[in-house]
C-alpha atoms as a PDB file:
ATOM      1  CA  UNK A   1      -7.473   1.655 -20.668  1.00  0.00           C
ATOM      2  CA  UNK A   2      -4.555   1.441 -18.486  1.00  0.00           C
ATOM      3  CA  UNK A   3      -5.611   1.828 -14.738  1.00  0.00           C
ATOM      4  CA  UNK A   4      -3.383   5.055 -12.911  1.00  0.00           C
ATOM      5  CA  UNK A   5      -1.045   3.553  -9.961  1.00  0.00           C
ATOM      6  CA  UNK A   6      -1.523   5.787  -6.719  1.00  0.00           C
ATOM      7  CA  UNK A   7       1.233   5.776  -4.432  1.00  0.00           C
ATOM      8  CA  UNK A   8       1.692   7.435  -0.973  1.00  0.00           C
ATOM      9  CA  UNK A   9       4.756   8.208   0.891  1.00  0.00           C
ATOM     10  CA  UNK A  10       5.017   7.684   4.652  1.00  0.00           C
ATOM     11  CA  UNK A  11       7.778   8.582   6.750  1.00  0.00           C
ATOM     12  CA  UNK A  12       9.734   6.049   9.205  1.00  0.00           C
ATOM     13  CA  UNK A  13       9.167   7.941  11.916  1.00  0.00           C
ATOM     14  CA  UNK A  14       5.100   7.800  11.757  1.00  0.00           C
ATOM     15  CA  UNK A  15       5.218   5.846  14.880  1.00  0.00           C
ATOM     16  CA  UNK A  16       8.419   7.358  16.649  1.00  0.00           C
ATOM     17  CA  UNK A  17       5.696   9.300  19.140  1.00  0.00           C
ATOM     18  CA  UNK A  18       3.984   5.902  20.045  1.00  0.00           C
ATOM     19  CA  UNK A  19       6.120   3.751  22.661  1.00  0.00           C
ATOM     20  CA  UNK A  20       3.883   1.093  22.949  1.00  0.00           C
ATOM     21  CA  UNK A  21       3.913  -1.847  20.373  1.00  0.00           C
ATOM     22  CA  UNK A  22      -0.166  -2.373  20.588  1.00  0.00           C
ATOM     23  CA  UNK A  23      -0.364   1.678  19.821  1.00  0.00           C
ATOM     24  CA  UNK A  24       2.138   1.357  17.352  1.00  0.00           C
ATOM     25  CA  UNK A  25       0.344  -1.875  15.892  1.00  0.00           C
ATOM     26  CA  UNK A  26      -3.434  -0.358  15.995  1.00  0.00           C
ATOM     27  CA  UNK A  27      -1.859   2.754  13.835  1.00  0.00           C
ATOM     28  CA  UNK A  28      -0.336   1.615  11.347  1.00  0.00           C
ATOM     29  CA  UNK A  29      -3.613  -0.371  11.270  1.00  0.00           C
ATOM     30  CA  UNK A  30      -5.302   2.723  10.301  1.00  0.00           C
ATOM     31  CA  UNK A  31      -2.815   3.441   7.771  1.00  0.00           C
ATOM     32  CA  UNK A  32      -3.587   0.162   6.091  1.00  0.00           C
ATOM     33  CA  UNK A  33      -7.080   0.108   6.061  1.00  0.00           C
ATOM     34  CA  UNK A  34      -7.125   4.096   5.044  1.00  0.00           C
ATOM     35  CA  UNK A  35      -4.844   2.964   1.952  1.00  0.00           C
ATOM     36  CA  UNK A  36      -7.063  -0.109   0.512  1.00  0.00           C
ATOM     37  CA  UNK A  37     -10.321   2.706   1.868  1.00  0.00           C
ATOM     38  CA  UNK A  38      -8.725   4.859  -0.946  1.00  0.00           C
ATOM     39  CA  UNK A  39      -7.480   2.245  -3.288  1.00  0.00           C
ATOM     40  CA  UNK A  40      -3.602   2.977  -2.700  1.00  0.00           C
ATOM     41  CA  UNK A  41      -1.132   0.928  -4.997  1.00  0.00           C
ATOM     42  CA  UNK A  42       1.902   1.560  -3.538  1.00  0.00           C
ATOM     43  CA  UNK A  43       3.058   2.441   0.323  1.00  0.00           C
ATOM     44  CA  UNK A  44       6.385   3.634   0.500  1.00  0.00           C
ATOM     45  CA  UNK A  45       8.162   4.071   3.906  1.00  0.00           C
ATOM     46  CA  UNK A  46      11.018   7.154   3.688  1.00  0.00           C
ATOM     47  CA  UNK A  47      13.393   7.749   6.371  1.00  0.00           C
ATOM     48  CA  UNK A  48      12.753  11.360   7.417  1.00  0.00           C
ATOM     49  CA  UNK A  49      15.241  11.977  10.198  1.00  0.00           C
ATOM     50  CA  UNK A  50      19.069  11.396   9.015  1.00  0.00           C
ATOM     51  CA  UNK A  51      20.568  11.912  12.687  1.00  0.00           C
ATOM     52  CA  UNK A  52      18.819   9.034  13.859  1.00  0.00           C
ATOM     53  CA  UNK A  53      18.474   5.204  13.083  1.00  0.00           C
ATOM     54  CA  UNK A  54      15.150   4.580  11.747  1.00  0.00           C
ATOM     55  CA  UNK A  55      15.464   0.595   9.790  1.00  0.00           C
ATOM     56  CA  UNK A  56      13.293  -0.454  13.418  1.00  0.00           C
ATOM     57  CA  UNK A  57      10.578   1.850  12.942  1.00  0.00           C
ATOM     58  CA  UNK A  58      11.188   0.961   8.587  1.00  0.00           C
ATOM     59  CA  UNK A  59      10.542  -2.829   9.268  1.00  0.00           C
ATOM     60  CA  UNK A  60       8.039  -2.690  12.108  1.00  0.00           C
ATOM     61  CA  UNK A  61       5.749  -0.374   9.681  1.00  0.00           C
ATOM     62  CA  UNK A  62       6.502  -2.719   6.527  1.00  0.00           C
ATOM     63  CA  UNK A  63       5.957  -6.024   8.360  1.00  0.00           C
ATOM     64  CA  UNK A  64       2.889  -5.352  10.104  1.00  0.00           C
ATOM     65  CA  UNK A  65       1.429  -3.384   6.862  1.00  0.00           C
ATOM     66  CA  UNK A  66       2.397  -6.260   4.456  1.00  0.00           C
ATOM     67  CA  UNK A  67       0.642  -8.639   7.051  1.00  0.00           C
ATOM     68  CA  UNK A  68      -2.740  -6.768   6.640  1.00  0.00           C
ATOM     69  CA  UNK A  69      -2.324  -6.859   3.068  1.00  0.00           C
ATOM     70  CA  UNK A  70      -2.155 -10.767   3.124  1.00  0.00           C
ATOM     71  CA  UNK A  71      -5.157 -12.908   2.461  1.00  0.00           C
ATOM     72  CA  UNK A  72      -5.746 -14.322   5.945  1.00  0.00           C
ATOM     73  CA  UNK A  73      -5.483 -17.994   4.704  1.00  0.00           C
ATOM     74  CA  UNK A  74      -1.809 -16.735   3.613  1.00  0.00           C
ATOM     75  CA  UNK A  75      -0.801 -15.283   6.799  1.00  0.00           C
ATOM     76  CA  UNK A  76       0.572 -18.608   9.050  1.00  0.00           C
ATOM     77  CA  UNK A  77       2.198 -19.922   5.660  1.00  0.00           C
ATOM     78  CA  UNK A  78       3.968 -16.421   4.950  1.00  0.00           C
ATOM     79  CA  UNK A  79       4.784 -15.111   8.271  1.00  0.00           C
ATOM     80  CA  UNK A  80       6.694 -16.369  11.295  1.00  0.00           C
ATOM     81  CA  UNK A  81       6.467 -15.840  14.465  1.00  0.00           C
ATOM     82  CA  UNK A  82       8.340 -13.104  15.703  1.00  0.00           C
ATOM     83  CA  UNK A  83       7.927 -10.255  18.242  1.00  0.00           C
ATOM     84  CA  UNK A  84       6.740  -7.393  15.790  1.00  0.00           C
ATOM     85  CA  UNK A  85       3.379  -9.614  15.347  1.00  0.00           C
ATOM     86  CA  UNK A  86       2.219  -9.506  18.643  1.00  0.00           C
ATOM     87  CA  UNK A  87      -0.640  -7.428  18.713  1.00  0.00           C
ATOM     88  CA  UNK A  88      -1.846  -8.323  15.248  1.00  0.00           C
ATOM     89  CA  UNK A  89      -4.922  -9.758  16.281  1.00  0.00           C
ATOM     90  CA  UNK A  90      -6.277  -6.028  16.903  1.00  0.00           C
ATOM     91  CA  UNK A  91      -5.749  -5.059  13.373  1.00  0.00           C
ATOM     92  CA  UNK A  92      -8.602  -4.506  11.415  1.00  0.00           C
ATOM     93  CA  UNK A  93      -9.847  -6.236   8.769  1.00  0.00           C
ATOM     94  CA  UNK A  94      -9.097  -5.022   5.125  1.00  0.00           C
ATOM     95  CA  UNK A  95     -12.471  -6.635   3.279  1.00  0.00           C
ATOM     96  CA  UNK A  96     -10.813  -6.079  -0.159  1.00  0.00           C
ATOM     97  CA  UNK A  97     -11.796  -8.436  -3.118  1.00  0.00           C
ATOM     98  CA  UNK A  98      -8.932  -9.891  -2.836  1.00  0.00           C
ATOM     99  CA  UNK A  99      -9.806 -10.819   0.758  1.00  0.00           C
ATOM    100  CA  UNK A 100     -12.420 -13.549   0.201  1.00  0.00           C
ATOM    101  CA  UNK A 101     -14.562 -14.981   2.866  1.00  0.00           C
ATOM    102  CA  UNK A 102     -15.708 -17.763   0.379  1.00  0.00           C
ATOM    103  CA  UNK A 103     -13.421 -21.187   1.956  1.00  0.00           C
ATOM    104  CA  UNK A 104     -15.372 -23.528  -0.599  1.00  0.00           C
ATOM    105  CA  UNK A 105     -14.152 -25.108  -3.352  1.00  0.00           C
ATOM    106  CA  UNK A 106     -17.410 -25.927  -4.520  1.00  0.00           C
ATOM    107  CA  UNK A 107     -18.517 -22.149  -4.619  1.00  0.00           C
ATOM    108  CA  UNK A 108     -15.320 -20.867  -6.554  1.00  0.00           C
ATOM    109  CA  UNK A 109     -15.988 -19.074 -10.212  1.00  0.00           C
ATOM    110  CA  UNK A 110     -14.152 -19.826 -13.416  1.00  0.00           C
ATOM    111  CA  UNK A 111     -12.461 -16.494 -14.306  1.00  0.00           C
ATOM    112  CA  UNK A 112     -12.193 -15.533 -10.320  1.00  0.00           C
ATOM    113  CA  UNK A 113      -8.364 -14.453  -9.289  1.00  0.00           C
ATOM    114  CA  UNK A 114      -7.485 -15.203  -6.146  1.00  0.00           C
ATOM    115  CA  UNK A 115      -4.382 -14.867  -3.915  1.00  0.00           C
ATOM    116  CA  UNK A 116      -1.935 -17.601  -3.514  1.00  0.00           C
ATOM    117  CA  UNK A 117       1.336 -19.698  -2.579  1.00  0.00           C
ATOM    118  CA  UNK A 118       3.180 -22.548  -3.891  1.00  0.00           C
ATOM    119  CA  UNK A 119       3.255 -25.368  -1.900  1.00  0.00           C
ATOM    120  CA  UNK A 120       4.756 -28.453  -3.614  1.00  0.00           C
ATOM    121  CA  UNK A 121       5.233 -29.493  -6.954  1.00  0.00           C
ATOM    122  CA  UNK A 122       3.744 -32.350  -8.748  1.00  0.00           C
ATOM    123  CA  UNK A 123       4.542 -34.364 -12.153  1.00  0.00           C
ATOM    124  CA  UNK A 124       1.643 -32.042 -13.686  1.00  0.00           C
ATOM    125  CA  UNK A 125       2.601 -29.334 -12.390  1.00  0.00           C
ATOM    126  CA  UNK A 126       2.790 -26.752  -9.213  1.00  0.00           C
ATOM    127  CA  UNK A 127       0.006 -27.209  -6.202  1.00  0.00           C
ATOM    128  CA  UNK A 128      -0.927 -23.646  -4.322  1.00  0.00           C
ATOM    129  CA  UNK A 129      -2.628 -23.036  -1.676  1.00  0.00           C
ATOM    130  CA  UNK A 130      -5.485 -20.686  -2.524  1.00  0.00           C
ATOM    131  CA  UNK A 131      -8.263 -20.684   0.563  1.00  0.00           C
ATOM    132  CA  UNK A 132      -9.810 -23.547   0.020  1.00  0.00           C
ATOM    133  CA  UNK A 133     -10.331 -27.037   1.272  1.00  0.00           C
ATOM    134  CA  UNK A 134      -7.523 -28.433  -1.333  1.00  0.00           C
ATOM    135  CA  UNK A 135      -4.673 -26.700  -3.204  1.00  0.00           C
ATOM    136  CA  UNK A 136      -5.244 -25.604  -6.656  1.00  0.00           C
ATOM    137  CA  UNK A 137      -3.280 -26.946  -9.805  1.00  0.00           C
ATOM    138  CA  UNK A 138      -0.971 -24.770 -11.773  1.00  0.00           C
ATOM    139  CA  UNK A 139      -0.587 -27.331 -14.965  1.00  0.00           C
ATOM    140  CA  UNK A 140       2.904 -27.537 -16.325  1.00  0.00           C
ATOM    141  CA  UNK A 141       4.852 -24.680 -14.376  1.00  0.00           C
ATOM    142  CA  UNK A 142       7.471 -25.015 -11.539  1.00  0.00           C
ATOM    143  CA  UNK A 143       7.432 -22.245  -9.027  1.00  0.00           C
ATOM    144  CA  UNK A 144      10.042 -21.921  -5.573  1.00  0.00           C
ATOM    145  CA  UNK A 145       7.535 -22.987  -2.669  1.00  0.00           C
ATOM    146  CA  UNK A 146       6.204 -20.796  -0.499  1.00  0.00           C
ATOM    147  CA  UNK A 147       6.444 -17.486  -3.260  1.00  0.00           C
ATOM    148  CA  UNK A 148       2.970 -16.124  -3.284  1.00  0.00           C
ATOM    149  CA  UNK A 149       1.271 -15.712  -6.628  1.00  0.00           C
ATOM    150  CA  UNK A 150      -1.792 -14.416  -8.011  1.00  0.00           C
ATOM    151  CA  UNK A 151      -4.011 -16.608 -10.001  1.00  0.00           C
ATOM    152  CA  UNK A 152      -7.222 -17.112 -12.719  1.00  0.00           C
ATOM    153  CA  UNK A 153      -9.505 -19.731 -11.743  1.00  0.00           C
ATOM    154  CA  UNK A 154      -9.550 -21.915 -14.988  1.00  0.00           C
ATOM    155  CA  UNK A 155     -11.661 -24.799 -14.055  1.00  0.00           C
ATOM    156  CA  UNK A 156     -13.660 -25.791 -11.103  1.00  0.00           C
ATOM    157  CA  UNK A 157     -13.853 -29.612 -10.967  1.00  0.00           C
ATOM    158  CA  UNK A 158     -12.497 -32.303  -8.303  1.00  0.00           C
ATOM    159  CA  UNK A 159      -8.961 -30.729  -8.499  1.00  0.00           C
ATOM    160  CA  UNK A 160      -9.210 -26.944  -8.962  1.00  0.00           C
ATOM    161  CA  UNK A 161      -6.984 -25.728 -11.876  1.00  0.00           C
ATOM    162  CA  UNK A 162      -5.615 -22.304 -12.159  1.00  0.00           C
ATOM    163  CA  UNK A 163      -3.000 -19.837 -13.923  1.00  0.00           C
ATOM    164  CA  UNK A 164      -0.553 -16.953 -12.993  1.00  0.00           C
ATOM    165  CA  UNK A 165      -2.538 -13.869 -13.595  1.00  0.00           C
ATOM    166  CA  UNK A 166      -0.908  -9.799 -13.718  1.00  0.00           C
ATOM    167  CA  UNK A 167      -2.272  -7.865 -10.904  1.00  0.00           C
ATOM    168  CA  UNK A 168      -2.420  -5.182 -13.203  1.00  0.00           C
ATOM    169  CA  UNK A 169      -5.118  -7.299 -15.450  1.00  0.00           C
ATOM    170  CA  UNK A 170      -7.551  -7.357 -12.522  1.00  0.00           C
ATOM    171  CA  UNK A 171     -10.032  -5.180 -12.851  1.00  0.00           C
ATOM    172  CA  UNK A 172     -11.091  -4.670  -9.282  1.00  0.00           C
ATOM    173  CA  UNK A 173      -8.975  -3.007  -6.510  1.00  0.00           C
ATOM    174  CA  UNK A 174      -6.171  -5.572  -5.486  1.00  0.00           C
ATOM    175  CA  UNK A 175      -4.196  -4.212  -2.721  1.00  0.00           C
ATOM    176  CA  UNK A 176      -1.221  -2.598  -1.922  1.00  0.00           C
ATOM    177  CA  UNK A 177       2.284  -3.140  -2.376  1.00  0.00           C
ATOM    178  CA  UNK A 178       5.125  -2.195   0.589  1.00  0.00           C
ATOM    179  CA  UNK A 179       8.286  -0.531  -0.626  1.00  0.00           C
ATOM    180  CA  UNK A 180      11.046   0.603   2.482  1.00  0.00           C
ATOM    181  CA  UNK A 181      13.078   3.505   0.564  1.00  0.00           C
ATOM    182  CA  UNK A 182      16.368   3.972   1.772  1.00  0.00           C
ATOM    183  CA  UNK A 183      16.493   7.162   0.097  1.00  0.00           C
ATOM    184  CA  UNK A 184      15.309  10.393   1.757  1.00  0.00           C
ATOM    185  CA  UNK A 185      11.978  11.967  -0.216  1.00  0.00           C
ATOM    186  CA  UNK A 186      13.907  14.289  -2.507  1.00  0.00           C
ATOM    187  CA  UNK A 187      16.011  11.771  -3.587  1.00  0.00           C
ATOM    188  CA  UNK A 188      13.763   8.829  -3.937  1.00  0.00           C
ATOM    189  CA  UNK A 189      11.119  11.198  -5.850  1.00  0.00           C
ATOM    190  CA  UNK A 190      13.778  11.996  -8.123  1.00  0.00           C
ATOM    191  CA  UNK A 191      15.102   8.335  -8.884  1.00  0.00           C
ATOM    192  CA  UNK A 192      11.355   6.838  -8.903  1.00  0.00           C
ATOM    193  CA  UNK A 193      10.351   9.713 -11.809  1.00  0.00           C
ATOM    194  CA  UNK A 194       6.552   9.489 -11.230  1.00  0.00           C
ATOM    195  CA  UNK A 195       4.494  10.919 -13.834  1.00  0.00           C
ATOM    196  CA  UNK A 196       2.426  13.514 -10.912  1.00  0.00           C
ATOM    197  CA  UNK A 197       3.897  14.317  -7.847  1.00  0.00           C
ATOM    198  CA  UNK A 198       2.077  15.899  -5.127  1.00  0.00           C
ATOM    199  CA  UNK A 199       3.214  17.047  -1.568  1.00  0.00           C
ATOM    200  CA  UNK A 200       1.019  18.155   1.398  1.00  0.00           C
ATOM    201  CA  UNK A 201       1.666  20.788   3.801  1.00  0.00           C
ATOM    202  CA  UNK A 202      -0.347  23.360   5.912  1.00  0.00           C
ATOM    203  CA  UNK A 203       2.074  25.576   3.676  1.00  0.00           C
ATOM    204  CA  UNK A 204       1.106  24.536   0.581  1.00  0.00           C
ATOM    205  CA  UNK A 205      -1.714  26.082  -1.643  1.00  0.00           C
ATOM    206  CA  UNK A 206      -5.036  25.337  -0.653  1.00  0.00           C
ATOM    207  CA  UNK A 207      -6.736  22.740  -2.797  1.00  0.00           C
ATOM    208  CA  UNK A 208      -9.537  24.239  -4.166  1.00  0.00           C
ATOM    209  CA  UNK A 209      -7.071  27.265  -5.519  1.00  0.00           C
ATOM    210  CA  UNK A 210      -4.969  24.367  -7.347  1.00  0.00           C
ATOM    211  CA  UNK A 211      -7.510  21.554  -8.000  1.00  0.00           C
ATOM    212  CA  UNK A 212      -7.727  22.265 -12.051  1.00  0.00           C
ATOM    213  CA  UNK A 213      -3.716  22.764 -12.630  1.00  0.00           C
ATOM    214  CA  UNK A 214      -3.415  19.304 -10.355  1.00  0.00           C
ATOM    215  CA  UNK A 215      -6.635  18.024 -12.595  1.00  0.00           C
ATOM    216  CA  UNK A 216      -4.923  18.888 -16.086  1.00  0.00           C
ATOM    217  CA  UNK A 217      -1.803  16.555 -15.192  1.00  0.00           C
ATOM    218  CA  UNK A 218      -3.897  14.120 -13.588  1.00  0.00           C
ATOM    219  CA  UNK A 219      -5.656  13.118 -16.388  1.00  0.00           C
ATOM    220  CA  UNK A 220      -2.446  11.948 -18.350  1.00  0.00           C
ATOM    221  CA  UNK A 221      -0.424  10.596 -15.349  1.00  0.00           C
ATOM    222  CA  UNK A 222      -0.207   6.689 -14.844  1.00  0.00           C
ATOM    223  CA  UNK A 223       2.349   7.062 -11.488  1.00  0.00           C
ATOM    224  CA  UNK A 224       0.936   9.410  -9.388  1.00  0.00           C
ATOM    225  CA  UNK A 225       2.542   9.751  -5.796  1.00  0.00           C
ATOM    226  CA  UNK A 226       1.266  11.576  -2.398  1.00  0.00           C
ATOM    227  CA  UNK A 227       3.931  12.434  -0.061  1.00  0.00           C
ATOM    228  CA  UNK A 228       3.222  13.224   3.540  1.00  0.00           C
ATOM    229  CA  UNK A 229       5.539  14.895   6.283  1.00  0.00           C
ATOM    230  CA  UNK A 230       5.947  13.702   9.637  1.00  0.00           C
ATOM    231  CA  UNK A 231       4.705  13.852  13.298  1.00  0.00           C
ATOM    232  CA  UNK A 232       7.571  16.452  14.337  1.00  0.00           C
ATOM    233  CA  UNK A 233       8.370  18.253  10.735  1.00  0.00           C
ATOM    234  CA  UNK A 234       6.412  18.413   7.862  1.00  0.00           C
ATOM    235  CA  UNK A 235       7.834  18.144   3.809  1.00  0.00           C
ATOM    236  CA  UNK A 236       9.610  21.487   4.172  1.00  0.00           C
ATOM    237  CA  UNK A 237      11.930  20.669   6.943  1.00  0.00           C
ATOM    238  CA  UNK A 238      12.220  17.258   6.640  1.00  0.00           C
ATOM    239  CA  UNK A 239      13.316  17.828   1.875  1.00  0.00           C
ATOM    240  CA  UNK A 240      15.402  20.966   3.632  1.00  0.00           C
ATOM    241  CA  UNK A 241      17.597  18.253   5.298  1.00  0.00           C
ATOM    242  CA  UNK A 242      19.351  17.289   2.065  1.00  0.00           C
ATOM    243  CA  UNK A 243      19.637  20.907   1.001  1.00  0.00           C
ATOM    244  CA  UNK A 244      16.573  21.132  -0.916  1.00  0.00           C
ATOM    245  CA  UNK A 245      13.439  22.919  -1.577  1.00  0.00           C
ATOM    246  CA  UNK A 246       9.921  21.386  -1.325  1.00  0.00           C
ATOM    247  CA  UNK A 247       8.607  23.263  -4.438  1.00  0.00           C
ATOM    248  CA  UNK A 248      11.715  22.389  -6.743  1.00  0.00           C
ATOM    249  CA  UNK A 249      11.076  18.289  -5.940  1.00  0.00           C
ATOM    250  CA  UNK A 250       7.610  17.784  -6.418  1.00  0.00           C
ATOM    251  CA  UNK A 251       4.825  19.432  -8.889  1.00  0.00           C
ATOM    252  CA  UNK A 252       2.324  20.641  -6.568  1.00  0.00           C
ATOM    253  CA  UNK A 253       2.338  21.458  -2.735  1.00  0.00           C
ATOM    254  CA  UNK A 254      -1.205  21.324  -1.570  1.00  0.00           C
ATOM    255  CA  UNK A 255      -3.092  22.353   1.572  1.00  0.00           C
ATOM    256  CA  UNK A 256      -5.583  19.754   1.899  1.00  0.00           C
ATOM    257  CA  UNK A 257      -6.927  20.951   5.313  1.00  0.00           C
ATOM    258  CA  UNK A 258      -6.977  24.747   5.078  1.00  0.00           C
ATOM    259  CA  UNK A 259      -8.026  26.983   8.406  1.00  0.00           C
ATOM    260  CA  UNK A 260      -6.922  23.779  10.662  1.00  0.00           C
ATOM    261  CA  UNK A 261      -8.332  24.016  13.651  1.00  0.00           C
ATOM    262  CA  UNK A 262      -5.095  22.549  15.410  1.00  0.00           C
ATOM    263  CA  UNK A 263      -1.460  23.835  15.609  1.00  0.00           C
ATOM    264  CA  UNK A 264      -0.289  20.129  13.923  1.00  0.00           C
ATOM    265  CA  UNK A 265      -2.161  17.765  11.873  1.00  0.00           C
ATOM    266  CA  UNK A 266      -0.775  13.578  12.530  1.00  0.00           C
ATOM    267  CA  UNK A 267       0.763  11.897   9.664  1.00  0.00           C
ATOM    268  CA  UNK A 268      -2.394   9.351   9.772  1.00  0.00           C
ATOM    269  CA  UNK A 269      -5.058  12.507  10.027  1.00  0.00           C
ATOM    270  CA  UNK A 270      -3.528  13.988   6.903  1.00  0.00           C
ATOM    271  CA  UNK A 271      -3.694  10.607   5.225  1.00  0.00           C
ATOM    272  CA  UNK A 272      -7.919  10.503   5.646  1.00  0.00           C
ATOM    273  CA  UNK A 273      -8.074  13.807   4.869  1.00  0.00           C
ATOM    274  CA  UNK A 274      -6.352  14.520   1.840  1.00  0.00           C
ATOM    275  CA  UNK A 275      -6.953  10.911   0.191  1.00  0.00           C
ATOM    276  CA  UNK A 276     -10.783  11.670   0.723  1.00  0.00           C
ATOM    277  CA  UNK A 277     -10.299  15.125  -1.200  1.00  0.00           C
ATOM    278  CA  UNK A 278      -8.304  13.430  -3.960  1.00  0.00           C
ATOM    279  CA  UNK A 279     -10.796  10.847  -4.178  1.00  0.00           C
ATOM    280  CA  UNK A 280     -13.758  13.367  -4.105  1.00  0.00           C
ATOM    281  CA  UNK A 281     -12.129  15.432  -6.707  1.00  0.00           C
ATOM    282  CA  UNK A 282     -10.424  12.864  -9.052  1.00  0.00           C
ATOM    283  CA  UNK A 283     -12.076   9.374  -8.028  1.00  0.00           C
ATOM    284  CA  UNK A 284     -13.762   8.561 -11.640  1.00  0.00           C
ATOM    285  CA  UNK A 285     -10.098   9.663 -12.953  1.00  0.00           C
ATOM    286  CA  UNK A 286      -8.522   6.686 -11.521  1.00  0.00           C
END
């Protein structure tokens, strides 16, 4: 059975109210860890406000949730040094399976998948780095060093041997991809033609009203996507831009947080809260 693909949308300017890089870093922390909490696929960053310049805010949120996403024993190999990393050290931990605290070749599992990059090819084939005290061999196969790959542990014996696996083969949750749309959210939900499409906005209709109509399409949908507004407009305004309407673009506009007990709900607030009521409602659906 084909496993569905969840995918949220985020705008860029998610962290245009922070003005410190540590704030900025330790939120879109919480973003990351919310998204592998909930088993998220996909993160896509929109641009949400056409009057200003947002590839900074794009490729600060990208870079520093693609980091997270990274095995630690990836992280020196894949990324450089460069301002935007700073503060990583206070971001927390993911703990996904594809995280694994095991460093020990001797303690690896034929059948295991594991993250990993190329690091130099051999007559028999490509060596990559996989966590452990030696590379792993990839018999017979040439890859571009340093490309990251995920692998099937084959055989466990003085030189660990492995193959490219599908991330879509693995049965366990595997992490999240990062996507930076340079099309605004009308636009990109048009051109990405997901098979469910849900918006959230305190105008939308509350979720228990909608929860069977959302339940009936859920059930056949592999590409579901979530979109979520912004810190300053939500969906309404921000769709309205391109001469839109909300309700026209996506299938269901949902109130996830009815009766809020605050005038405006943060992008990262309505990420906990509605992913928790989609999982609640649809979790043995995914």
């Amino acid at each position: 059975m084909q496993r569905k693909k969840l995918s949220i949308a985020i705008p860029a300017s998610i962290v245009s109210d922070t003005p410190h890089l540590r704030e900025k870093t330790s939120k879109i922390g919480l973003i990351g860890r919310v998204a592998a909490i909930f088993r998220v696929d996909e993160i896509m960053i929109y641009p949400d406000n056409p009057k200003v310049n947002q590839v900074a805010d794009m490729d600060l949120t990208a870079v520093l949730l693609a980091y997270m996403e990274t095995p630690q024993y990836l992280r020196k190999r894949l990324f450089k040094l460069k301002p935007e990393l700073r503060y990583v050290g206070i971001l927390p931990p993911l703990r996904t399976p594809h995280h694994p605290l095991n460093r020990r070749m001797k303690n690896l599992k034929v059948g295991e998948y594991r993250e990993g990059v190329a690091v130099s090819k051999t007559k028999k084939g490509m060596l990559v780095d996989i966590g452990v005290e030696q590379p792993a061999l990839i018999p017979n196969r040439r890859l571009p060093i340093d490309r990251r790959v995920t692998v099937r542990i084959i055989k466990v014996d003085k030189r660990v041997e492995v193959e490219l696996a599908n991330r879509g083969e693995i049965p366990e949750y595997w992490g999240y991809t990062v996507t930076v749309e340079r099309h605004p959210f009308g636009k990109m939900v048009k051109n990405r033609g997901f098979d469910l499409t849900i918006a959230t906005s305190k105008y939308g209709v509350p979720f228990a009203d909608i929860a069977e109509r959302i339940a009936e399409k859920w059930r056949s949908a592999n590409n579901i996507l979530v979109g979520f507004g912004a810190p300053t407009q939500g969906l309404y305004e921000i769709v309205g831009c391109e001469g839109l309407n909300l309700n026209d673009v996506v299938d269901f506009v949902v109130n996830t947080i009815p009766m809020q007990g605050t005038e405006t709900i943060r992008t990262e607030e309505a990420l906990i809260a509605s992913l928790a009521v989609l999982n609640r409602t649809f979790a043995f659906k995914i």
